[in-house]
N, C-alpha and C. Protein backbone atom coordinates (compact mmCIF):
# COMPACT_ATOMS: atom_id res chain seq x y z
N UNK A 1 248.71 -74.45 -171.27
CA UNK A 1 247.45 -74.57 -171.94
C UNK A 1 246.60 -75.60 -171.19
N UNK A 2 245.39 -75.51 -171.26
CA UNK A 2 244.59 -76.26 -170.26
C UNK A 2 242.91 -76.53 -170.91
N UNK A 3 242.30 -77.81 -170.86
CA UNK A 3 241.05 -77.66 -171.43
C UNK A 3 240.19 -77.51 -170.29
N UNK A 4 239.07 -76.64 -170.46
CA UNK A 4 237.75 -76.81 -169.25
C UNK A 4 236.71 -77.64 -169.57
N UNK A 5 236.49 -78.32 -168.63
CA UNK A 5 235.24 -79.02 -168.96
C UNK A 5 234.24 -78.93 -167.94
N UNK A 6 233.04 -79.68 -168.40
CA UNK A 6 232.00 -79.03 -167.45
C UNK A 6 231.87 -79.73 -165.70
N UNK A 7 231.35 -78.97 -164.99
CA UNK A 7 231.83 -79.62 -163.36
C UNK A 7 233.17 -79.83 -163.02
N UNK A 8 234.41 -78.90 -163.63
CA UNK A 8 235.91 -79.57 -163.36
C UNK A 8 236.07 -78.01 -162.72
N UNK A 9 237.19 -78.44 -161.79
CA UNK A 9 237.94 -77.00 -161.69
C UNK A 9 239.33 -77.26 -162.23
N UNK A 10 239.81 -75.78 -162.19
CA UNK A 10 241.19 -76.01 -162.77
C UNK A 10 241.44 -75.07 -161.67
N UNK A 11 242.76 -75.37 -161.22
CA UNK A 11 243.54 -74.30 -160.58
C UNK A 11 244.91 -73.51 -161.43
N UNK A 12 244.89 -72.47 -161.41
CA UNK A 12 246.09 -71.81 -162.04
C UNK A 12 246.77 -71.28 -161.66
N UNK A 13 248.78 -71.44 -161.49
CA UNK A 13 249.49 -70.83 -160.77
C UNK A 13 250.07 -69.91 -162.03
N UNK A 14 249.57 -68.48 -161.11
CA UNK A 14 250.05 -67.29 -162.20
C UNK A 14 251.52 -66.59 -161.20
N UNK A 15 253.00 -66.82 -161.79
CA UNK A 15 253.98 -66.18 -161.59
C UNK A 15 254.40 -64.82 -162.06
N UNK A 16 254.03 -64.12 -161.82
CA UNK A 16 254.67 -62.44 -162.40
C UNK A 16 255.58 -61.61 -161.58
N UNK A 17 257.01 -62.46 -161.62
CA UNK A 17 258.04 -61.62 -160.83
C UNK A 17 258.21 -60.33 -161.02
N UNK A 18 258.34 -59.85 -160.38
CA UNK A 18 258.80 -58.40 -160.33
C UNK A 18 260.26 -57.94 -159.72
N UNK A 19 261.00 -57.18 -160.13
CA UNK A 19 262.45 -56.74 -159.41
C UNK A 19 262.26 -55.58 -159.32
N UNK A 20 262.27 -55.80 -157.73
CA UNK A 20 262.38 -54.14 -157.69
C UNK A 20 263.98 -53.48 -157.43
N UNK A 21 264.42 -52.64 -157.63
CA UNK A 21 265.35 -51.71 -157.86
C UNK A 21 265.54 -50.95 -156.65
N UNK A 22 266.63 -50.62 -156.30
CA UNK A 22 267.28 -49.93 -155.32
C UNK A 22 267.04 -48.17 -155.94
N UNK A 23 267.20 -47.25 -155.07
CA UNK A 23 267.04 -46.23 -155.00
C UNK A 23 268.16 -45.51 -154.42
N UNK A 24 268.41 -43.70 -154.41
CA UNK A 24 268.58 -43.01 -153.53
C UNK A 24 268.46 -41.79 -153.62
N UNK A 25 269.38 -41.06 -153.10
CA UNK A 25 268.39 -39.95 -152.25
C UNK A 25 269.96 -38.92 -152.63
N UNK A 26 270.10 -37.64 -152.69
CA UNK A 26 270.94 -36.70 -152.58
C UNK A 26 270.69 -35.24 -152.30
N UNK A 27 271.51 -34.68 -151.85
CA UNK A 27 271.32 -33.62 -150.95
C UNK A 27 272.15 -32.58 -151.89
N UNK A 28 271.61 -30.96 -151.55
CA UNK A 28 272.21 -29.97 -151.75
C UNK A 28 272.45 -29.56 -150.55
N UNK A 29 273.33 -28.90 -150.26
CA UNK A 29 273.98 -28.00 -149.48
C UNK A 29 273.45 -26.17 -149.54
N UNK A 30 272.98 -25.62 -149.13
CA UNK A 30 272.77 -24.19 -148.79
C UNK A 30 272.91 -23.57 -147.78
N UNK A 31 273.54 -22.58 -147.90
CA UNK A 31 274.15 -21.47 -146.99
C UNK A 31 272.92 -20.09 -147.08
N UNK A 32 272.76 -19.31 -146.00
CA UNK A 32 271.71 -18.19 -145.97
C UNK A 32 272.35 -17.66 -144.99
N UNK A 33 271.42 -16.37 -144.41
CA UNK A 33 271.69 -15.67 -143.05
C UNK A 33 272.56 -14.74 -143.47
N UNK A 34 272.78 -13.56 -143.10
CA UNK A 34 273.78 -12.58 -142.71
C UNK A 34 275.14 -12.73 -142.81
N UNK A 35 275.78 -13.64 -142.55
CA UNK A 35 277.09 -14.33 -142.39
C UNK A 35 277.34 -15.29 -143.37
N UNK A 36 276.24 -15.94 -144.01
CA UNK A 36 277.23 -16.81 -144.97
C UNK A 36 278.32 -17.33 -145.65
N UNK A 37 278.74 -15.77 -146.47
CA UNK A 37 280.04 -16.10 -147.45
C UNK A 37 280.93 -15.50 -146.28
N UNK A 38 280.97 -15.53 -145.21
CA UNK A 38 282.10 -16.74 -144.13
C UNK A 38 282.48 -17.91 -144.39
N UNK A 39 281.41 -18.53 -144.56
CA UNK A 39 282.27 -20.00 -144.54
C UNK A 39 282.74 -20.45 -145.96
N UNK A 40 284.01 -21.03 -145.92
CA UNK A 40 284.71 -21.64 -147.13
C UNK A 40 284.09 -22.16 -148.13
N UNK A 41 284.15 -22.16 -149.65
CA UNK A 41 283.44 -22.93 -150.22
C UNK A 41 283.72 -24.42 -150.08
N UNK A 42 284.99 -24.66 -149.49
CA UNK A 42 285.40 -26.23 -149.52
C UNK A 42 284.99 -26.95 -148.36
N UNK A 43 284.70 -25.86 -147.12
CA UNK A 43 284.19 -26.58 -145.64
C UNK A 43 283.10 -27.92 -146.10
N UNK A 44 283.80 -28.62 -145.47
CA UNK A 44 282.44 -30.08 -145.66
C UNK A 44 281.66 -30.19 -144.57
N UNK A 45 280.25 -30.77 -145.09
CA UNK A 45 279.26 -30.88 -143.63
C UNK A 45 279.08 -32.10 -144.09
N UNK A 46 278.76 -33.07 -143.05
CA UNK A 46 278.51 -34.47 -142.68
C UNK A 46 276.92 -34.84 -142.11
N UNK A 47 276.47 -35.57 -143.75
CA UNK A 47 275.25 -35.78 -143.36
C UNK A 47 275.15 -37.49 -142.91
N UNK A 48 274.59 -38.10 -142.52
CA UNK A 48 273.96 -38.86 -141.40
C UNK A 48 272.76 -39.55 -141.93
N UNK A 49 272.74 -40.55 -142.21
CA UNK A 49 271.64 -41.22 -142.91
C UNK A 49 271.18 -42.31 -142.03
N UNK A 50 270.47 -42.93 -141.90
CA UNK A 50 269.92 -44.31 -141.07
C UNK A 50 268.59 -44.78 -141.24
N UNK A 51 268.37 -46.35 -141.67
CA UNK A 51 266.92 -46.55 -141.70
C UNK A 51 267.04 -47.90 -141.14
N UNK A 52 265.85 -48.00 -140.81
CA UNK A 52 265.38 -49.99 -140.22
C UNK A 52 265.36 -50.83 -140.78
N UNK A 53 265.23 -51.79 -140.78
CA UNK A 53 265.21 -53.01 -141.56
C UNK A 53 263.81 -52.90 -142.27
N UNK A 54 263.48 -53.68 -143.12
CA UNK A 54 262.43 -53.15 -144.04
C UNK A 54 262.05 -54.77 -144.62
N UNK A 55 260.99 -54.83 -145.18
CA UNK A 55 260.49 -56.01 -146.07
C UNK A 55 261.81 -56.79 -147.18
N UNK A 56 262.47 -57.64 -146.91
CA UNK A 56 263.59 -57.98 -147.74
C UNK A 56 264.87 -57.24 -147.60
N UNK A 57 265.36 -56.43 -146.10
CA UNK A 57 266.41 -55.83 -146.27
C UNK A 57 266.30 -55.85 -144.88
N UNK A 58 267.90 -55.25 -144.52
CA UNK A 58 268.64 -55.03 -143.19
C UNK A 58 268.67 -53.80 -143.17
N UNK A 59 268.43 -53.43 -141.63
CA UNK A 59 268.74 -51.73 -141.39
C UNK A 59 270.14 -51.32 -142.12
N UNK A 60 270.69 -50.10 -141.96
CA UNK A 60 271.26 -49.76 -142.83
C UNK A 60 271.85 -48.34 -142.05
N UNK A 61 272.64 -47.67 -142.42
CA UNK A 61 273.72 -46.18 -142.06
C UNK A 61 274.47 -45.73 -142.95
N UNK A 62 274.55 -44.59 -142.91
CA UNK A 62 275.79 -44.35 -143.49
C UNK A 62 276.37 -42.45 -143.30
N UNK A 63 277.14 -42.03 -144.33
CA UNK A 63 277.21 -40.87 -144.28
C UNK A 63 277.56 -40.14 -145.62
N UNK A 64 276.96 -38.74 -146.08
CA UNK A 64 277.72 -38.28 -146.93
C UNK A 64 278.40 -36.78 -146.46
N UNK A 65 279.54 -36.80 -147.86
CA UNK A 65 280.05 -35.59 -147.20
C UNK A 65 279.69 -34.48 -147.99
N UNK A 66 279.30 -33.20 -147.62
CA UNK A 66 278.38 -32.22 -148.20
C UNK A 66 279.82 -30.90 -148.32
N UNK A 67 279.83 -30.00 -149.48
CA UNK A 67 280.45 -28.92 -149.09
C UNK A 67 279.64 -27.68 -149.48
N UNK A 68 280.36 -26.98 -148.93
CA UNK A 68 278.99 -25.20 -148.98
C UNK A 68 279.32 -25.08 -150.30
N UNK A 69 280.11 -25.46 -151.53
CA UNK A 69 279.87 -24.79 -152.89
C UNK A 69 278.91 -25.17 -153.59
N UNK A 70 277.82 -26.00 -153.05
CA UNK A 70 276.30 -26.17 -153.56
C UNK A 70 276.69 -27.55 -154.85
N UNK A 71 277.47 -28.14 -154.43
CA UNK A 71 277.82 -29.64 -155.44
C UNK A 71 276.62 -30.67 -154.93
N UNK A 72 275.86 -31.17 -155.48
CA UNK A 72 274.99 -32.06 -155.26
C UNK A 72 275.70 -33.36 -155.05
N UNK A 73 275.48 -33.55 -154.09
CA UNK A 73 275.58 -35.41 -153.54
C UNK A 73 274.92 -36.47 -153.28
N UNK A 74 274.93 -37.48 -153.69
CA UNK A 74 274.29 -38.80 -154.42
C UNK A 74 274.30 -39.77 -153.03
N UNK A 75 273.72 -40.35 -152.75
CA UNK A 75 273.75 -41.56 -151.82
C UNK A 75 274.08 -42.99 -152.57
N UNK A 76 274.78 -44.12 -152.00
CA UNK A 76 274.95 -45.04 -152.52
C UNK A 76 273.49 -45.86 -152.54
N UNK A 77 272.89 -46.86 -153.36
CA UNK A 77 272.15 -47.46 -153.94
C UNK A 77 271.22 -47.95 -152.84
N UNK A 78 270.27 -46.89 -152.48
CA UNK A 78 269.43 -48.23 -150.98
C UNK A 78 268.45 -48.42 -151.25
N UNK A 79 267.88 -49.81 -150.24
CA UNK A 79 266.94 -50.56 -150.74
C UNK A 79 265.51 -49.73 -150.85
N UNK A 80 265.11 -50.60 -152.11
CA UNK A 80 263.45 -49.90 -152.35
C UNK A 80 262.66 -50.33 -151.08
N UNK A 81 261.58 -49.23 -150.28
CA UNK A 81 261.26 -48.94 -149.44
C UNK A 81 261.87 -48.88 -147.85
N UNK A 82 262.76 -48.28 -148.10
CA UNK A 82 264.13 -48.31 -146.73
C UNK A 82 263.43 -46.93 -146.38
N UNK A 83 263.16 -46.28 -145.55
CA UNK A 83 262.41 -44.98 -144.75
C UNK A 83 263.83 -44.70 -143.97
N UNK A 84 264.63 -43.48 -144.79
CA UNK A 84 265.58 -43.15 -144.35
C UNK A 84 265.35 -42.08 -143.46
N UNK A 85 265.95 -41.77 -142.01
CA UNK A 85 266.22 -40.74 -141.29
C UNK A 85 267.69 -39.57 -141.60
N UNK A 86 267.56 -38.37 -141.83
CA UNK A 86 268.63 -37.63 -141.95
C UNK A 86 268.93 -36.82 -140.84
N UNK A 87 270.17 -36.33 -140.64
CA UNK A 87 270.81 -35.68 -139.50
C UNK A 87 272.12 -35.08 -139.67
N UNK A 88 272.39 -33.94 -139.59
CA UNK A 88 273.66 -33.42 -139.85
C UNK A 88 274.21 -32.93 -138.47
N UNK A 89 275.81 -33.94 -138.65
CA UNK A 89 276.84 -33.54 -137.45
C UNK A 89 277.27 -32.20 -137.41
N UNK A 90 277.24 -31.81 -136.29
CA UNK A 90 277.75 -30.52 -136.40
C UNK A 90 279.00 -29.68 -137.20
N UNK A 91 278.63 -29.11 -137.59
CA UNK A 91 279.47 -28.72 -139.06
C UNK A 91 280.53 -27.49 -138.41
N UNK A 92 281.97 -27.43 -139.29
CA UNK A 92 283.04 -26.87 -138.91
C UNK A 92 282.44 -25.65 -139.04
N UNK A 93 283.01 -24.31 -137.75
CA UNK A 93 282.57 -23.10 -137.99
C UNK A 93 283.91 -22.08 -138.88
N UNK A 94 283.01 -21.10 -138.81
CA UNK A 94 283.76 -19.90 -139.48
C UNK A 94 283.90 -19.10 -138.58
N UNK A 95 285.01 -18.24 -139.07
CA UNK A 95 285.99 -16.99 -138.45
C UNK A 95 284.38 -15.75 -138.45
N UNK A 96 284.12 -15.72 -137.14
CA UNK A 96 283.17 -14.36 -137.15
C UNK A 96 282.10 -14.79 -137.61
N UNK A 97 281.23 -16.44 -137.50
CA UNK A 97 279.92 -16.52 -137.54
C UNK A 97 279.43 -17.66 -136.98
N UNK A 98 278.35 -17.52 -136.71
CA UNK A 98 277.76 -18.58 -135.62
C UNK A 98 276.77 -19.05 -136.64
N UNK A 99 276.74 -20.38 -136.17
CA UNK A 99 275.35 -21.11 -136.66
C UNK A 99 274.37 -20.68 -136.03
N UNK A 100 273.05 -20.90 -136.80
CA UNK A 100 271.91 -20.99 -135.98
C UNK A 100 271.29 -22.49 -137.05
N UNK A 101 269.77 -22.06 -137.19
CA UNK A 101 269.26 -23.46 -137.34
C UNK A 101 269.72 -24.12 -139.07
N UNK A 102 269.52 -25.71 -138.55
CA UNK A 102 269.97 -26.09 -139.14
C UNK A 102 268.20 -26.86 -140.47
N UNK A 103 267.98 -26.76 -141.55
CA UNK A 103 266.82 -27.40 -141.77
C UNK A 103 267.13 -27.97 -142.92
N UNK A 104 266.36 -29.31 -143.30
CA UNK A 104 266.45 -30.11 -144.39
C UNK A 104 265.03 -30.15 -145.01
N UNK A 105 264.54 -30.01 -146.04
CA UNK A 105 263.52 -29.81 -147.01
C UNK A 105 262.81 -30.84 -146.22
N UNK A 106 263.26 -31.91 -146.57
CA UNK A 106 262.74 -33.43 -145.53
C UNK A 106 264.05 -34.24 -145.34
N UNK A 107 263.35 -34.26 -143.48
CA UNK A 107 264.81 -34.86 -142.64
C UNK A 107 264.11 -36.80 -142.84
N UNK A 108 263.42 -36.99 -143.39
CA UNK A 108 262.65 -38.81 -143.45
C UNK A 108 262.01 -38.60 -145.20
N UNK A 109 263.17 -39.97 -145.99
CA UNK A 109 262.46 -39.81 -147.24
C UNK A 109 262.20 -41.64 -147.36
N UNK A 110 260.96 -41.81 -148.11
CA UNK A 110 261.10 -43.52 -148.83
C UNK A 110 261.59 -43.62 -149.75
N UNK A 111 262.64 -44.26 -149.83
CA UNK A 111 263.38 -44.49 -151.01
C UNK A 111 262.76 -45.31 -152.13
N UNK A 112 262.01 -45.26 -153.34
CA UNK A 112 261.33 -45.67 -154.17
C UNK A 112 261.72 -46.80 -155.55
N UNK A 113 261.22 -46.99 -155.59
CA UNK A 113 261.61 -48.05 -157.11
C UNK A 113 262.43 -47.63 -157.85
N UNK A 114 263.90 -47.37 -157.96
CA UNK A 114 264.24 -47.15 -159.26
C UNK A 114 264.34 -45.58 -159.46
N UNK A 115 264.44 -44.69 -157.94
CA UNK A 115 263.88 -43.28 -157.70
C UNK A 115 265.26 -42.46 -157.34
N UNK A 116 265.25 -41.12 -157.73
CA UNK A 116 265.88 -40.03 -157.08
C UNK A 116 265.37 -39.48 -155.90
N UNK A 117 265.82 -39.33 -154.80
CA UNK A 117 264.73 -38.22 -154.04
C UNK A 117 265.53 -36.90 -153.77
N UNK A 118 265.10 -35.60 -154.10
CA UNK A 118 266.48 -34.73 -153.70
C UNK A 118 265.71 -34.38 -152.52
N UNK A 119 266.99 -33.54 -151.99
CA UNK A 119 267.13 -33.30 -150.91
C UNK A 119 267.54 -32.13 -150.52
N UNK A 120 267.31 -30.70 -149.86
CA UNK A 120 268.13 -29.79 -149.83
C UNK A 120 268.31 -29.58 -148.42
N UNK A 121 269.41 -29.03 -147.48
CA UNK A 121 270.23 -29.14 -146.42
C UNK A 121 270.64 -27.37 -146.44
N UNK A 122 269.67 -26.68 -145.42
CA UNK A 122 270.19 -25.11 -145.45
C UNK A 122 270.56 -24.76 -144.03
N UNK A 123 271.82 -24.29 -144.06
CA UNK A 123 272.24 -23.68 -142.31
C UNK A 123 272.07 -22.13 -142.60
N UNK A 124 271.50 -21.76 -141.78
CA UNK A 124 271.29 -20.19 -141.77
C UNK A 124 272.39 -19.68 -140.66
N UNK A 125 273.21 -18.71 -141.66
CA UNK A 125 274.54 -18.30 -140.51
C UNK A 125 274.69 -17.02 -140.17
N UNK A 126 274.65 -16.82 -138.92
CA UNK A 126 274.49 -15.47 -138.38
C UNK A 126 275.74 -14.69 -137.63
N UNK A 127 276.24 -13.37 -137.61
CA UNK A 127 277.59 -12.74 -137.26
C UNK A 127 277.85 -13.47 -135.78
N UNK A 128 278.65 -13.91 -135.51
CA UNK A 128 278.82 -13.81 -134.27
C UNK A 128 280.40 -14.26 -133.86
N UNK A 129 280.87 -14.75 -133.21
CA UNK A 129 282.51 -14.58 -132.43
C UNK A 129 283.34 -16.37 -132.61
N UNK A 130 282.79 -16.97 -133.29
CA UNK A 130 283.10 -18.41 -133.64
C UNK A 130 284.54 -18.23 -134.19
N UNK A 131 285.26 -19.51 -133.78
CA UNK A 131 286.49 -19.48 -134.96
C UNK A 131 286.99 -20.68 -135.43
N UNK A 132 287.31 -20.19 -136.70
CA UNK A 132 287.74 -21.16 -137.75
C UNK A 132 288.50 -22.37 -137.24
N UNK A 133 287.86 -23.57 -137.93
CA UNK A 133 288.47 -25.00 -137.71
C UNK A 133 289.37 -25.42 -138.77
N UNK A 134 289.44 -24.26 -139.63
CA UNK A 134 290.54 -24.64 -140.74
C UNK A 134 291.28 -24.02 -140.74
């Protein structure tokens, strides 16, 4: 509390912390193309995460593991505004089909306040002479 009077200044220190909250991000898995139900429902694909250091945080990596039965996967807790890069390692093939391209809804998300971001991850698989890694 403070009185004003006339010709005075007052200065006022106004504190309004804020916490911001960690975020993340999870991916679906989808299969398309000609060849699809080739591959196993249990085959796992390995996604690839990485971002820079950011305002109040350290760069950062990691990985999740994805399988073709369309189970949604969660990322562990990253920092609010971390600008994640995605990338998927080349994924185990199937008996009698070849990959072709690989696309992510968005391969760069900002991870937000307190946010989900999904994510979907589709390999389009086409006939061809590949063989099974399982």
């Amino acid at each position: 509390m403070f009185t004003v009077l006339a010709d005075t200044t007052v200065a006022i220190n106004l504190d309004s912390p804020t916490a911001l909250t960690a975020g993340q991000f999870s991916v679906l898995k989808k299969l398309a193309g000609n060849a699809a139900d080739l591959v196993y429902e249990d085959t796992e694909f390995t996604v690839r995460y990485s971002f820079p250091a950011g305002k109040g945080f350290e760069a950062g990596e990691g990985t999740l593991t994805v399988k073709a039965d369309g189970t949604v996967v969660t990322s562990n807790p990253l920092p609010h505004g971390a600008v994640v890069t995605l990338t998927e390692a080349d994924p185990a093939k199937a008996k009698g089909a070849a990959r072709s391209e690989r696309t992510f809804s968005q391969s760069e998300v900002t991870i937000g306040n307190g946010t989900m971001v999904e994510v979907r991850l589709t390999n389009s698989i086409t006939e061809g002479s590949e063989e099974p890694e399982k």
